[in-house]
Each structure stands twice: as structure tokens, then as C-alpha cells.
N, C-alpha and C. Protein backbone atom coordinates (compact mmCIF):
# COMPACT_ATOMS: atom_id res chain seq x y z
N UNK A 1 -11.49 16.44 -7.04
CA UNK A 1 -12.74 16.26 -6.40
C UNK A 1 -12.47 15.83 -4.95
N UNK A 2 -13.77 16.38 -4.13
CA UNK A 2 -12.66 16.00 -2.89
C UNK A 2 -14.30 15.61 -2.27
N UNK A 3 -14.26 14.61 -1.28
CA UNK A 3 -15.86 14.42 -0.54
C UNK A 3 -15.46 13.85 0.65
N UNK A 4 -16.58 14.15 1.70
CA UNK A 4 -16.56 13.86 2.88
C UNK A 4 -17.45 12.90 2.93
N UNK A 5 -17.58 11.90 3.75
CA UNK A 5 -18.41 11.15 4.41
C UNK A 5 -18.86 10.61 6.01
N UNK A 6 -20.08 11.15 6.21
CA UNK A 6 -20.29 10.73 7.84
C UNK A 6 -19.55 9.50 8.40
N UNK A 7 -19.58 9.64 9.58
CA UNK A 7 -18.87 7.55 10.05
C UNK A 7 -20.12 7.37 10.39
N UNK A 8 -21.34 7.48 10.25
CA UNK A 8 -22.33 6.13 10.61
C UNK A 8 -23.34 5.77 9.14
N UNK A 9 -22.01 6.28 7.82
CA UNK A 9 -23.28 5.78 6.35
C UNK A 9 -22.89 4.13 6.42
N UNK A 10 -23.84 3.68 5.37
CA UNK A 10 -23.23 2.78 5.41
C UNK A 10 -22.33 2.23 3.99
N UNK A 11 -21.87 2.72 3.59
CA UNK A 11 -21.00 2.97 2.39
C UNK A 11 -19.74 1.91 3.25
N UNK A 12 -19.33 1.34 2.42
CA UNK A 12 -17.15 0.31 2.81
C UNK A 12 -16.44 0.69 1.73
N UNK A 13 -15.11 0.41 2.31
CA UNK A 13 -13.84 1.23 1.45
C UNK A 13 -13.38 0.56 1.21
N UNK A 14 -12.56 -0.11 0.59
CA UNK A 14 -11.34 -1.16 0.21
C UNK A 14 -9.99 -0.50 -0.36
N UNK A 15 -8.98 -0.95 0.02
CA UNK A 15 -7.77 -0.75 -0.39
C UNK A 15 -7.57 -1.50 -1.75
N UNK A 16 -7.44 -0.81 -3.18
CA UNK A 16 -7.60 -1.50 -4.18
C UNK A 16 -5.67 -1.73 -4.50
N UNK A 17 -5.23 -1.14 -3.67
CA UNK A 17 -3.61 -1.13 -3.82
C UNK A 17 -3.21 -0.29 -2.89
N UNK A 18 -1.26 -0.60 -2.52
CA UNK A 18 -0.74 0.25 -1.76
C UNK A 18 0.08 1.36 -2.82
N UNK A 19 0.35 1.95 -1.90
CA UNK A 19 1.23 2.78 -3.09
C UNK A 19 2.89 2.12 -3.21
N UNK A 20 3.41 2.20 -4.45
CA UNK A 20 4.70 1.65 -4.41
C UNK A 20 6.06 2.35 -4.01
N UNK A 21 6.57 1.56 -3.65
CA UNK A 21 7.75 1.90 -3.08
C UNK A 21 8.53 3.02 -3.38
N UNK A 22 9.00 3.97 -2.43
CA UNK A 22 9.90 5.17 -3.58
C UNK A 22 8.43 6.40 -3.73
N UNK A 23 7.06 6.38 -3.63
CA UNK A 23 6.14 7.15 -4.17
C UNK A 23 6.03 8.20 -3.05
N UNK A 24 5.74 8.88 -3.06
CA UNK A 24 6.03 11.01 -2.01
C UNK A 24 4.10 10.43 -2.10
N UNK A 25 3.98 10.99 -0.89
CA UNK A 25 2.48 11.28 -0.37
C UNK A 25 2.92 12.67 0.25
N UNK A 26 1.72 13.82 -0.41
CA UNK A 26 1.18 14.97 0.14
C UNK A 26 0.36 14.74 1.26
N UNK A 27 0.40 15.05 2.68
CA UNK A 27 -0.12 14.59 3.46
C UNK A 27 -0.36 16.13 4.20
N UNK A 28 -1.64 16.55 4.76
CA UNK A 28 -1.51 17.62 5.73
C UNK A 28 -2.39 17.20 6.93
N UNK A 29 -1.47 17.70 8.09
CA UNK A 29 -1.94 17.91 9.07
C UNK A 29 -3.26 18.23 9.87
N UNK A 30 -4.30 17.53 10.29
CA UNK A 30 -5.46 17.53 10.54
C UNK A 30 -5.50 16.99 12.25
N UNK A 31 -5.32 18.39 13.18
CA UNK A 31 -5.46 17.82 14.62
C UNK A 31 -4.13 16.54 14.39
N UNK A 32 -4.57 15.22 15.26
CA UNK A 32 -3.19 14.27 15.46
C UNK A 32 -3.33 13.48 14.34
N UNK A 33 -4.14 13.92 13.10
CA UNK A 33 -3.91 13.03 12.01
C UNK A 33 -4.02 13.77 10.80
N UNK A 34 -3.29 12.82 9.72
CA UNK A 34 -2.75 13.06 8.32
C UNK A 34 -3.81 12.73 7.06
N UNK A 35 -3.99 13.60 6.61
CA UNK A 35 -5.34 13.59 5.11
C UNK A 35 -4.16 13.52 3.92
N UNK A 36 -4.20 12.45 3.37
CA UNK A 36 -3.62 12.27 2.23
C UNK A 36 -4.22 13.25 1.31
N UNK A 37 -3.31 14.06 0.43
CA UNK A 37 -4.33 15.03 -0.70
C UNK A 37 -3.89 14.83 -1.84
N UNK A 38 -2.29 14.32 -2.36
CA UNK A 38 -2.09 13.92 -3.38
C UNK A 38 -1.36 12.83 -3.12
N UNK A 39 -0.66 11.81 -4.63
CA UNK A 39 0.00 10.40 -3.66
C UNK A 39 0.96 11.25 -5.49
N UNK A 40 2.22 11.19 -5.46
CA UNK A 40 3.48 11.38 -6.74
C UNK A 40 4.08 10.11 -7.02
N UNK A 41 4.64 10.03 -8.04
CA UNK A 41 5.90 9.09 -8.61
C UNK A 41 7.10 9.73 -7.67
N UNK A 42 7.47 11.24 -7.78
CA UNK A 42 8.28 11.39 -7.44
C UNK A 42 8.31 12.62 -6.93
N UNK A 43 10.06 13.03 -5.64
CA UNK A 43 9.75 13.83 -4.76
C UNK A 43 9.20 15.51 -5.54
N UNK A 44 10.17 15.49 -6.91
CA UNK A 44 9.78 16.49 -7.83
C UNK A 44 8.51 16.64 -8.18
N UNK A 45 7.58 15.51 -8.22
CA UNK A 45 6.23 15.67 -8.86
C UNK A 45 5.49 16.16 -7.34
N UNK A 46 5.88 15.83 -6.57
CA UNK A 46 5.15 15.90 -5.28
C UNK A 46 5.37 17.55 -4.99
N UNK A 47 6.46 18.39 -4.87
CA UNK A 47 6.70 19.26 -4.49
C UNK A 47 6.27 19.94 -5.85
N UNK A 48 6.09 19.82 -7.10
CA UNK A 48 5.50 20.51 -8.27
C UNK A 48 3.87 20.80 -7.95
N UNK A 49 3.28 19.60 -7.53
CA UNK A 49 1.69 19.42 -7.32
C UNK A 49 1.44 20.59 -6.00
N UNK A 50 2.00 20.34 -4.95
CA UNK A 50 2.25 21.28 -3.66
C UNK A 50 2.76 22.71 -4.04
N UNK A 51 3.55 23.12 -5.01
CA UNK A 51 3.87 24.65 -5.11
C UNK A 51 2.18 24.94 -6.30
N UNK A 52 1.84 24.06 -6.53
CA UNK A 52 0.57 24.58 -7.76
C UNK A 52 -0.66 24.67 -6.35
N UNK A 53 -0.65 23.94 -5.46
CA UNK A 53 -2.04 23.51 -4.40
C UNK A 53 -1.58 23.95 -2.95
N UNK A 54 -1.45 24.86 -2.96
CA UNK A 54 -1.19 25.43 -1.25
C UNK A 54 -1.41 25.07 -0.35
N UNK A 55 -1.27 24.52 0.38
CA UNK A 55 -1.87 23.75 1.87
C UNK A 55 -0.62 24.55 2.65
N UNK A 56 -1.73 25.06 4.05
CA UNK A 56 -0.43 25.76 4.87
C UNK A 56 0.11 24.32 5.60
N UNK A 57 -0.29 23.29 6.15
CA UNK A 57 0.03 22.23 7.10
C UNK A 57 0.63 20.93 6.49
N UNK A 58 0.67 21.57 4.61
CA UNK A 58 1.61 20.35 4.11
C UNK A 58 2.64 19.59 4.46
N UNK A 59 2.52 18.09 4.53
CA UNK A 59 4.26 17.57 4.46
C UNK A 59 4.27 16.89 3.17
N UNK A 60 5.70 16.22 2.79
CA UNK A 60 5.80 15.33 2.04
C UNK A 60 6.59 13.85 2.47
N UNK A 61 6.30 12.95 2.32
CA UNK A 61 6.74 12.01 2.92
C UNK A 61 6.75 10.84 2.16
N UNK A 62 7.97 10.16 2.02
CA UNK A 62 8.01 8.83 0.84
C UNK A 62 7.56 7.73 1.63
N UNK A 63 7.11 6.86 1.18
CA UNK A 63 6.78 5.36 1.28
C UNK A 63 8.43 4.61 1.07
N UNK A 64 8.42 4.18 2.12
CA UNK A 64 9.56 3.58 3.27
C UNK A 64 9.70 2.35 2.23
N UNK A 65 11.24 1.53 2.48
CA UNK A 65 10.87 0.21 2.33
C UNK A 65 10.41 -0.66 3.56
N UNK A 66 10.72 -0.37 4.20
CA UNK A 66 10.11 -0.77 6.10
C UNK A 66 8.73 -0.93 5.57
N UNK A 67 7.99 0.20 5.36
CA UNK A 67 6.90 0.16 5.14
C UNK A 67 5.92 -0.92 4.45
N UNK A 68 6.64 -0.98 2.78
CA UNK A 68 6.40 -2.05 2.01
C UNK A 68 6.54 -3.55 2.57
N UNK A 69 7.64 -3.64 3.23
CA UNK A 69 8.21 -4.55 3.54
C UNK A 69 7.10 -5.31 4.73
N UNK A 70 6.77 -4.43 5.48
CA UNK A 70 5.92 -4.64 6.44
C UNK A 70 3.90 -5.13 5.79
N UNK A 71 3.85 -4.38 4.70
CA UNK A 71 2.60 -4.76 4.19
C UNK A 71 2.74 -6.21 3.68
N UNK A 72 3.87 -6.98 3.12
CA UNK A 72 4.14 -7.82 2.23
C UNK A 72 3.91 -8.87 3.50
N UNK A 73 4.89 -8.55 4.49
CA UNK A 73 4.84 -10.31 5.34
C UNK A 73 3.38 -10.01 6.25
N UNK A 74 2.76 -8.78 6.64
CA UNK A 74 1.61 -9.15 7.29
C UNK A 74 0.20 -9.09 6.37
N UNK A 75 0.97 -9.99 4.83
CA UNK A 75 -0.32 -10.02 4.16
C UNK A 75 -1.32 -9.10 3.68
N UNK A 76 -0.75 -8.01 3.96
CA UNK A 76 -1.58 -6.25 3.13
C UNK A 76 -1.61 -6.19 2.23
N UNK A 77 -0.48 -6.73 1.51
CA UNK A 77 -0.06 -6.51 0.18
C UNK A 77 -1.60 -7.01 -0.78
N UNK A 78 -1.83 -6.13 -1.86
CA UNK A 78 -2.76 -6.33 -2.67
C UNK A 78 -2.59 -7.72 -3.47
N UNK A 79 -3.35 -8.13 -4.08
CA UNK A 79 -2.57 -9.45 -4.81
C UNK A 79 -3.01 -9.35 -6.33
């Protein structure tokens, strides 16, 4: 299921979690920014989901430990 929403509803989003460490995000290319379309366990599940869902502007890209690491000390981290 996939939905759009205007920026002036008044609907809020919350981050109910990050994704964990080691996890492949399907991400495509949109102008200078990235639309998450699927989030994997792994790089195999990620590139399985992507050969089934065609996107010409696909990447795949893991969640860093930098990354994690960085949500944890500036308090992102879900609790």
C-alpha cells in the first residue's frame, strides 16, 4: 500500500523505531532525495524484494553502525 500526503494536513508522524543495525533499505531516487520503498533483514532479502519490484532509480543501502551509533548518544534511539 503506498499513500501520499499533502504538507499542509494536519495529520503527525512518529518514529515508532529505527531500523536495526545490519538491515538493507530499498531506497529510490526522487530529485535530491531518497523514498524508502522497502526496509530487509538482509542484503539477499533486499535484492530478492527489488528483482520481484522494479524501480529503475533503485539503491540498496545498509544501516551503518555510525549510524546507530549516532541515534543512541543523540538520544533518537526509541526506548
Amino acid at each position: 500500500m503506498s499513500r501520499t500526503f499533502p504538507l499542509d494536513n494536519d495529520l503527525r508522524f512518529e518514529i515508532a523505531e529505527h531500523p536495526p543495525l545490519g538491515a538493507i533499505r530499498v531506497l529510490q531516487e526522487i530529485g535530491h532525495d531518497a523514498e524508502l520503498l522497502h526496509l530487509a533483514e538482509s542484503r539477499e532479502a533486499a535484492e530478492l524484494w527489488l528483482a520481484r519490484n522494479r524501480y529503475s532509480r533503485a539503491r540498496i543501502e545498509e544501516v551503518s553502525a555510525d549510524e546507530a551509533a549516532a541515534d543512541t548518544i543523540e538520544g533518537r534511539r526509541a526506548a
